[in-house]
C-alpha atoms as a PDB file:
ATOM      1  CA  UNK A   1      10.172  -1.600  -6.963  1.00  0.00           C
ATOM      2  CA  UNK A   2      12.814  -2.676  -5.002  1.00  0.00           C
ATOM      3  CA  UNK A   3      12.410   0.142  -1.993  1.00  0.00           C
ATOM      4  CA  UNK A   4       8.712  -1.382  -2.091  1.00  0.00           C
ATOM      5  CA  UNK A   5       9.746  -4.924  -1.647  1.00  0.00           C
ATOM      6  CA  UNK A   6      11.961  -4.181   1.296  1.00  0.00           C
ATOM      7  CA  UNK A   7       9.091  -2.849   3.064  1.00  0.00           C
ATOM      8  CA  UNK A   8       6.116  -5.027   2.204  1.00  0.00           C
ATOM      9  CA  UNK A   9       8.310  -8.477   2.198  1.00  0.00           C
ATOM     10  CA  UNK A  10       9.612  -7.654   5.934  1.00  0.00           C
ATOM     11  CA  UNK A  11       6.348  -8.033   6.245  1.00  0.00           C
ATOM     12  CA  UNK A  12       5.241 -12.096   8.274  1.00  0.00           C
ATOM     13  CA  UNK A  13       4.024 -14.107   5.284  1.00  0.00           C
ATOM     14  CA  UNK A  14       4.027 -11.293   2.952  1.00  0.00           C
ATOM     15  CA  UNK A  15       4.836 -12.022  -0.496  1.00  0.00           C
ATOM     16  CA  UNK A  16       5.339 -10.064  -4.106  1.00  0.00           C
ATOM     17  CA  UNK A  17       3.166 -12.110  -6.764  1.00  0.00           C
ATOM     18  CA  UNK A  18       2.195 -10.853 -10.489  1.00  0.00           C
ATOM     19  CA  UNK A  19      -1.126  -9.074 -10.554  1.00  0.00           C
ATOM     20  CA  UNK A  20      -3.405  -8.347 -13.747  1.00  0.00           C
ATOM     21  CA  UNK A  21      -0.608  -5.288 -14.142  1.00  0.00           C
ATOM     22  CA  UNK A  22       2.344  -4.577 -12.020  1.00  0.00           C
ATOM     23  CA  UNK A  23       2.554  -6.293  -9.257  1.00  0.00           C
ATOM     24  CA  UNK A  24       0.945  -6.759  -5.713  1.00  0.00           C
ATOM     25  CA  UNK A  25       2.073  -7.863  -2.226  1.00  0.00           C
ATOM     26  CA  UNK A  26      -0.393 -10.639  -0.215  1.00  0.00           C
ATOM     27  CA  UNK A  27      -0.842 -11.676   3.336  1.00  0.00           C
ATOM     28  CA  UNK A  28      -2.614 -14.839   2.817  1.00  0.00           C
ATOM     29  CA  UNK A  29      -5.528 -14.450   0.478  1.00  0.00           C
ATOM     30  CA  UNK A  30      -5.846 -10.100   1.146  1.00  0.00           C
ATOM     31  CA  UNK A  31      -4.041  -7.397  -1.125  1.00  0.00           C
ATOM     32  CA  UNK A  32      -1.853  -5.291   0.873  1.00  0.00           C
ATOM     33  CA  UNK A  33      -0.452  -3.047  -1.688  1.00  0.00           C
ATOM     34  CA  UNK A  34      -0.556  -2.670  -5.787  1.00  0.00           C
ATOM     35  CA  UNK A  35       1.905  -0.946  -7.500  1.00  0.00           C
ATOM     36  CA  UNK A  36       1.000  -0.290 -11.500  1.00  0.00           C
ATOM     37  CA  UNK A  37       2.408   2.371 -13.991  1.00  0.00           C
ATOM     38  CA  UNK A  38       0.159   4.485 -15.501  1.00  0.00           C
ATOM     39  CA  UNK A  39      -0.011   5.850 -19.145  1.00  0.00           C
ATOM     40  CA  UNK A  40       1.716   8.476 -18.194  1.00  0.00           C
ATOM     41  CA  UNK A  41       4.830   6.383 -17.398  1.00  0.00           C
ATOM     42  CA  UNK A  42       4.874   7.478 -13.842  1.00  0.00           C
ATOM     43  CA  UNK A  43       4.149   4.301 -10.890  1.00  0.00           C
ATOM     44  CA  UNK A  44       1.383   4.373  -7.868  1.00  0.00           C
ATOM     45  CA  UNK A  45       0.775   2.224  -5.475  1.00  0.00           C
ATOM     46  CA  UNK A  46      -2.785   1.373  -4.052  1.00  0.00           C
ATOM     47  CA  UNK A  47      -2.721   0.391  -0.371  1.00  0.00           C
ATOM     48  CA  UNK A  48      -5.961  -0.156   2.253  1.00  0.00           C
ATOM     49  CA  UNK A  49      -6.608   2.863   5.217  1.00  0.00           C
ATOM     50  CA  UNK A  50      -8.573   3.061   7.917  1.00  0.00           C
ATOM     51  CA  UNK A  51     -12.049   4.400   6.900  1.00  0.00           C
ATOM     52  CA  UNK A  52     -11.898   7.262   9.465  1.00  0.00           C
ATOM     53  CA  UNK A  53      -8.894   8.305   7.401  1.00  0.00           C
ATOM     54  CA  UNK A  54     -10.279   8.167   3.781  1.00  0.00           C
ATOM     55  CA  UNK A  55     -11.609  11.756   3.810  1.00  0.00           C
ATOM     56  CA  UNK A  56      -8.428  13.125   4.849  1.00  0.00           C
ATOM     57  CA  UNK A  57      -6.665  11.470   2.022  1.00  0.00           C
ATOM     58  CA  UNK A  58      -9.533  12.762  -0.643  1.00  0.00           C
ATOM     59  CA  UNK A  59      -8.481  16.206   0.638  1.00  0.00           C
ATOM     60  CA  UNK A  60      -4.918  16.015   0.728  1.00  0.00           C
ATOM     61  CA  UNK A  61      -5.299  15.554  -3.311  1.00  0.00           C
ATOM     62  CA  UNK A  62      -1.994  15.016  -5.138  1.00  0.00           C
ATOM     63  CA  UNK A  63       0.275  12.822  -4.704  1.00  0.00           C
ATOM     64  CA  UNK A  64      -2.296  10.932  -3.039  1.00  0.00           C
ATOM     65  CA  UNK A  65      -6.004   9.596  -4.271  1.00  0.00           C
ATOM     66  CA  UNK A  66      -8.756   7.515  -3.961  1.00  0.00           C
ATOM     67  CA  UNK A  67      -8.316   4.461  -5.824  1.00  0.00           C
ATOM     68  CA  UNK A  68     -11.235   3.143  -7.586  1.00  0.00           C
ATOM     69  CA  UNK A  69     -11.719  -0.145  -6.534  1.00  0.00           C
ATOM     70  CA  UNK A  70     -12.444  -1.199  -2.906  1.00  0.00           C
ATOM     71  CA  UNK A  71     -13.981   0.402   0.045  1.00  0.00           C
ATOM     72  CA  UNK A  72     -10.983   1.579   1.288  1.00  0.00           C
ATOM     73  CA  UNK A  73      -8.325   1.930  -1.552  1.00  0.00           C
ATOM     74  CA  UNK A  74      -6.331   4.751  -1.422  1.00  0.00           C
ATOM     75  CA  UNK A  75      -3.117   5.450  -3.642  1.00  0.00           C
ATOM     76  CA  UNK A  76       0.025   7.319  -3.835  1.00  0.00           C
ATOM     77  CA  UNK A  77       1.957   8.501  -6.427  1.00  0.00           C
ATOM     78  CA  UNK A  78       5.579   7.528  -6.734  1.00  0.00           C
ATOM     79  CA  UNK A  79       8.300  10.087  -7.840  1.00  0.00           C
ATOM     80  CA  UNK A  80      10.890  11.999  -6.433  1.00  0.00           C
ATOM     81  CA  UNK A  81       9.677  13.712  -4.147  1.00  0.00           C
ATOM     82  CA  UNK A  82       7.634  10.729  -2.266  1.00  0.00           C
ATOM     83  CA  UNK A  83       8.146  10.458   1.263  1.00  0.00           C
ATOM     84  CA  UNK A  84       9.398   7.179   1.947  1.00  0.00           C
ATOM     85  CA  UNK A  85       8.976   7.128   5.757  1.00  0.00           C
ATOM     86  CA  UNK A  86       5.329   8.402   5.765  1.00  0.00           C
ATOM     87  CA  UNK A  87       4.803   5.237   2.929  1.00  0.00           C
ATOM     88  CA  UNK A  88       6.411   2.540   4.903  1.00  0.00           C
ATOM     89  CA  UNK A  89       3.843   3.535   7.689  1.00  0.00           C
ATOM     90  CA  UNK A  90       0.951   3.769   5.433  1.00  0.00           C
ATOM     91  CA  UNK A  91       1.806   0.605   4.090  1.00  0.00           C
ATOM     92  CA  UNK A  92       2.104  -1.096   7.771  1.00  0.00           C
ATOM     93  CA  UNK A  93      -1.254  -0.112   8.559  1.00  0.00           C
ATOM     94  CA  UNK A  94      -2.624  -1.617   5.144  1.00  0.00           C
ATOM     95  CA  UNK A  95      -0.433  -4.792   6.308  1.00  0.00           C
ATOM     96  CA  UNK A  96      -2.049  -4.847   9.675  1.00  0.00           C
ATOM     97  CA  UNK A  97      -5.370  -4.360   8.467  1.00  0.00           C
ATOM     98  CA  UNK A  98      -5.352  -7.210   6.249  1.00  0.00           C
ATOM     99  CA  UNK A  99      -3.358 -10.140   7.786  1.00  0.00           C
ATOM    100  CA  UNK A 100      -4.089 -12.102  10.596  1.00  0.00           C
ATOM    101  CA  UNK A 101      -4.486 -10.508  13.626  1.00  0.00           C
ATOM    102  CA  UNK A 102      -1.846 -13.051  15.166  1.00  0.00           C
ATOM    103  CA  UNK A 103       0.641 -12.013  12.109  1.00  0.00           C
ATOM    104  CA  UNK A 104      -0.242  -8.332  13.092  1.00  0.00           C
ATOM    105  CA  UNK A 105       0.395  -8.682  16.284  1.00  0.00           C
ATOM    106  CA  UNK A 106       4.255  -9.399  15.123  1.00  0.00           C
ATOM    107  CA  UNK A 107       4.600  -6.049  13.218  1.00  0.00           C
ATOM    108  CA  UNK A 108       5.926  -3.419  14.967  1.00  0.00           C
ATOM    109  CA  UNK A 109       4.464   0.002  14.039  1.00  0.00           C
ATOM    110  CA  UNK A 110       6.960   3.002  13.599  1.00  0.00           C
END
């Protein structure tokens, strides 16, 4: 959790609140990222992509999937072998997508 907080909360205006389980990041009123552990005691985390991307992601299959809820949710599975690097960008672009555009205009991309 912490590796996830140093990315998201570098983030302008980007902050860590409880959600319904685990925990999400917010930019204003719009989900950014989720992060929830599943039954099988292993975490994901549910982040927005561009649509053009989504079938890519539904192809890749594991670690990554479509998430269930929202047009375009996709998710990642945490665990050793995650890479951290491609995640902090994937999480950027879910940042930029969903703040401000004058708040994304302050992120720098890698």
């Amino acid at each position: 959790m912490r590796r996830l907080d140093r990315i998201l909360s570098a983030f302008p205006e980007c902050r860590r609140e409880s959600a319904w389980v685990g925990a999400r990041w917010r930019v204003k009123s719009s989900t950014v990222a989720h992060v929830f552990g599943g039954e099988d005691q292993l975490f994901r985390i549910v982040f927005q992509a561009e649509p053009g991307e989504l079938p890519a992601f539904e192809n890749m299959g594991p670690p990554y999937f479509r998430a269930g809820w929202g047009a375009n949710a996709v998710g990642i599975l945490l665990d050793e072998a995650t890479d951290w690097a491609e995640l902090a960008e994937l999480l950027t672009d879910s940042y930029c997508m969903q703040a401000p555009a004058d708040l994304a205009a302050r992120v720098l991309r890698p």
